[in-house]
Structure formats: structure tokens, C-alpha cells
Protein backbone atom coordinates (compact mmCIF):
# COMPACT_ATOMS: atom_id res chain seq x y z
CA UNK A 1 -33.05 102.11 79.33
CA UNK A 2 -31.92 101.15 82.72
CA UNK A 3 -28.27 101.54 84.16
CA UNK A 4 -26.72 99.21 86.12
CA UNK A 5 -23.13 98.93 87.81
CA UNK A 6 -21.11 95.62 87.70
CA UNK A 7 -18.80 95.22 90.22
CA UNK A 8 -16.01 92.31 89.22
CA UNK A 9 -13.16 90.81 90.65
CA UNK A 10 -10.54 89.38 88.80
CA UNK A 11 -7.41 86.94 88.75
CA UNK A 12 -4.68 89.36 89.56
CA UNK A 13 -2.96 90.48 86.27
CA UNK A 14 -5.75 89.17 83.84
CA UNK A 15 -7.65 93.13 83.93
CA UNK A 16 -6.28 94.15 80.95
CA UNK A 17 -7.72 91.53 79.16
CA UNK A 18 -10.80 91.39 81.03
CA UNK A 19 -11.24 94.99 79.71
CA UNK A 20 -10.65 94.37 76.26
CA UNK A 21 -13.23 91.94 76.30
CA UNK A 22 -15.90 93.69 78.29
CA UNK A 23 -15.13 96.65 75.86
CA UNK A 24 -16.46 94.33 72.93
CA UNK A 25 -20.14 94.00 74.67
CA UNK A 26 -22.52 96.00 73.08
CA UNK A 27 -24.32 97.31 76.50
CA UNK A 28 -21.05 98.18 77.91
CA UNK A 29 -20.89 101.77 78.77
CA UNK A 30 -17.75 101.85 80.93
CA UNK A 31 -14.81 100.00 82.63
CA UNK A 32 -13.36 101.67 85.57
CA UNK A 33 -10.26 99.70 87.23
CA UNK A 34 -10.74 100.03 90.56
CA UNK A 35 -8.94 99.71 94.25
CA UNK A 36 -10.70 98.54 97.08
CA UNK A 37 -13.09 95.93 97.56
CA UNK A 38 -13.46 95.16 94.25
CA UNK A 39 -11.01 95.25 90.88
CA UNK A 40 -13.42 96.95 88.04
CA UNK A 41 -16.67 98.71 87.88
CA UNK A 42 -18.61 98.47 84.39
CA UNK A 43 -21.52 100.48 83.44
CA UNK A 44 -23.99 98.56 81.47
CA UNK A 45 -27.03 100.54 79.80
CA UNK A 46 -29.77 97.98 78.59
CA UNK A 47 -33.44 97.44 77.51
CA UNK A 48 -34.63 95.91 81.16
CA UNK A 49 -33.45 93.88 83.75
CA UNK A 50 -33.65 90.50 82.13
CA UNK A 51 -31.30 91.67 79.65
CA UNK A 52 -29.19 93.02 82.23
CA UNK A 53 -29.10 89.94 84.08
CA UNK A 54 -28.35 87.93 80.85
CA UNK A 55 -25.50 90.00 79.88
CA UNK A 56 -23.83 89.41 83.71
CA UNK A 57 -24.65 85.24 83.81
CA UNK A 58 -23.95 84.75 79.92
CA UNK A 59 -21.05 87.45 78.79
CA UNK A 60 -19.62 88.69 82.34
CA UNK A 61 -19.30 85.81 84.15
CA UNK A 62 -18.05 83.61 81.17
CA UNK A 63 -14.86 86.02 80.90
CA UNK A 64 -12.10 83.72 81.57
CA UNK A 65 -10.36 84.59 85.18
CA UNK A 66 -13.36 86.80 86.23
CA UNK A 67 -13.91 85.59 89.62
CA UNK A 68 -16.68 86.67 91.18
CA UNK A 69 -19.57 89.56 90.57
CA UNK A 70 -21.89 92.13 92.14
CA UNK A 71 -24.40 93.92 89.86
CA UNK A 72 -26.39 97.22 91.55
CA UNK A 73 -28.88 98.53 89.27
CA UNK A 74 -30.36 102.16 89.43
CA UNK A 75 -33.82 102.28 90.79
CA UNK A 76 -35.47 104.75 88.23
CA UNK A 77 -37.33 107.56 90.16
């Protein structure tokens, strides 16, 4: 499994929302709201990185009012 961290920003009041929906991804480990740079932080947990980078392009980035993203995934040691 590998982790990776999605960083999202949002149209300001549409999080809630935006959480409910990332909630109803499979992969999804975690939603943090966040303050700073960036509005929410989601943990995703999936097979390899082309299915991490399909969940980001095809579920993530389709959310309606999600603006922009940043994905960081952990280099396994």
C-alpha cells in the first residue's frame, strides 16, 4: 500500500461538502480541514501510484468547487 497526502483548496464555504464527498472514496483515509496555505489535507492509502494518481485527476479534482491540488506521496524506505 502506499500513502499519499492531498493537499486541496477549496471555494470558501463549499468544505463541508467537499468532505462529505471525499469521505465517500474508498481510498480515503482522512480529511483534515486545515489553515494555512492550503484548506484540507486527505490521506489516501492505495495499491500504487497510478491508482493514486487516478483517484486525484478522476474523483478529487472532479469535486465541484475544489480548486486546485497538491498530492505528496510517502517515499517507502
Amino acid at each position: 500500500m502506499n500513502d499519499a497526502y492531498v493537499m486541496l483548496n477549496c471555494d470558501l464555504g463549499a468544505e463541508a461538502a467537499i468532505i462529505e464527498e471525499l469521505k465517500e472514496i474508498e481510498q480515503v483515509v482522512d480529511v483534515f480541514e486545515t489553515i494555512g496555505t492550503h484548506d484540507m489535507l486527505v490521506k489516501l492509502q492505495a495499491e500504487n501510484f497510478e491508482k493514486v494518481r487516478e483517484i486525484v485527476s478522476r474523483n478529487i479534482q472532479q469535486i465541484k468547487k475544489v480548486r486546485s491540488t497538491s498530492t505528496l506521496i510517502k517515499k517507502e524506505s
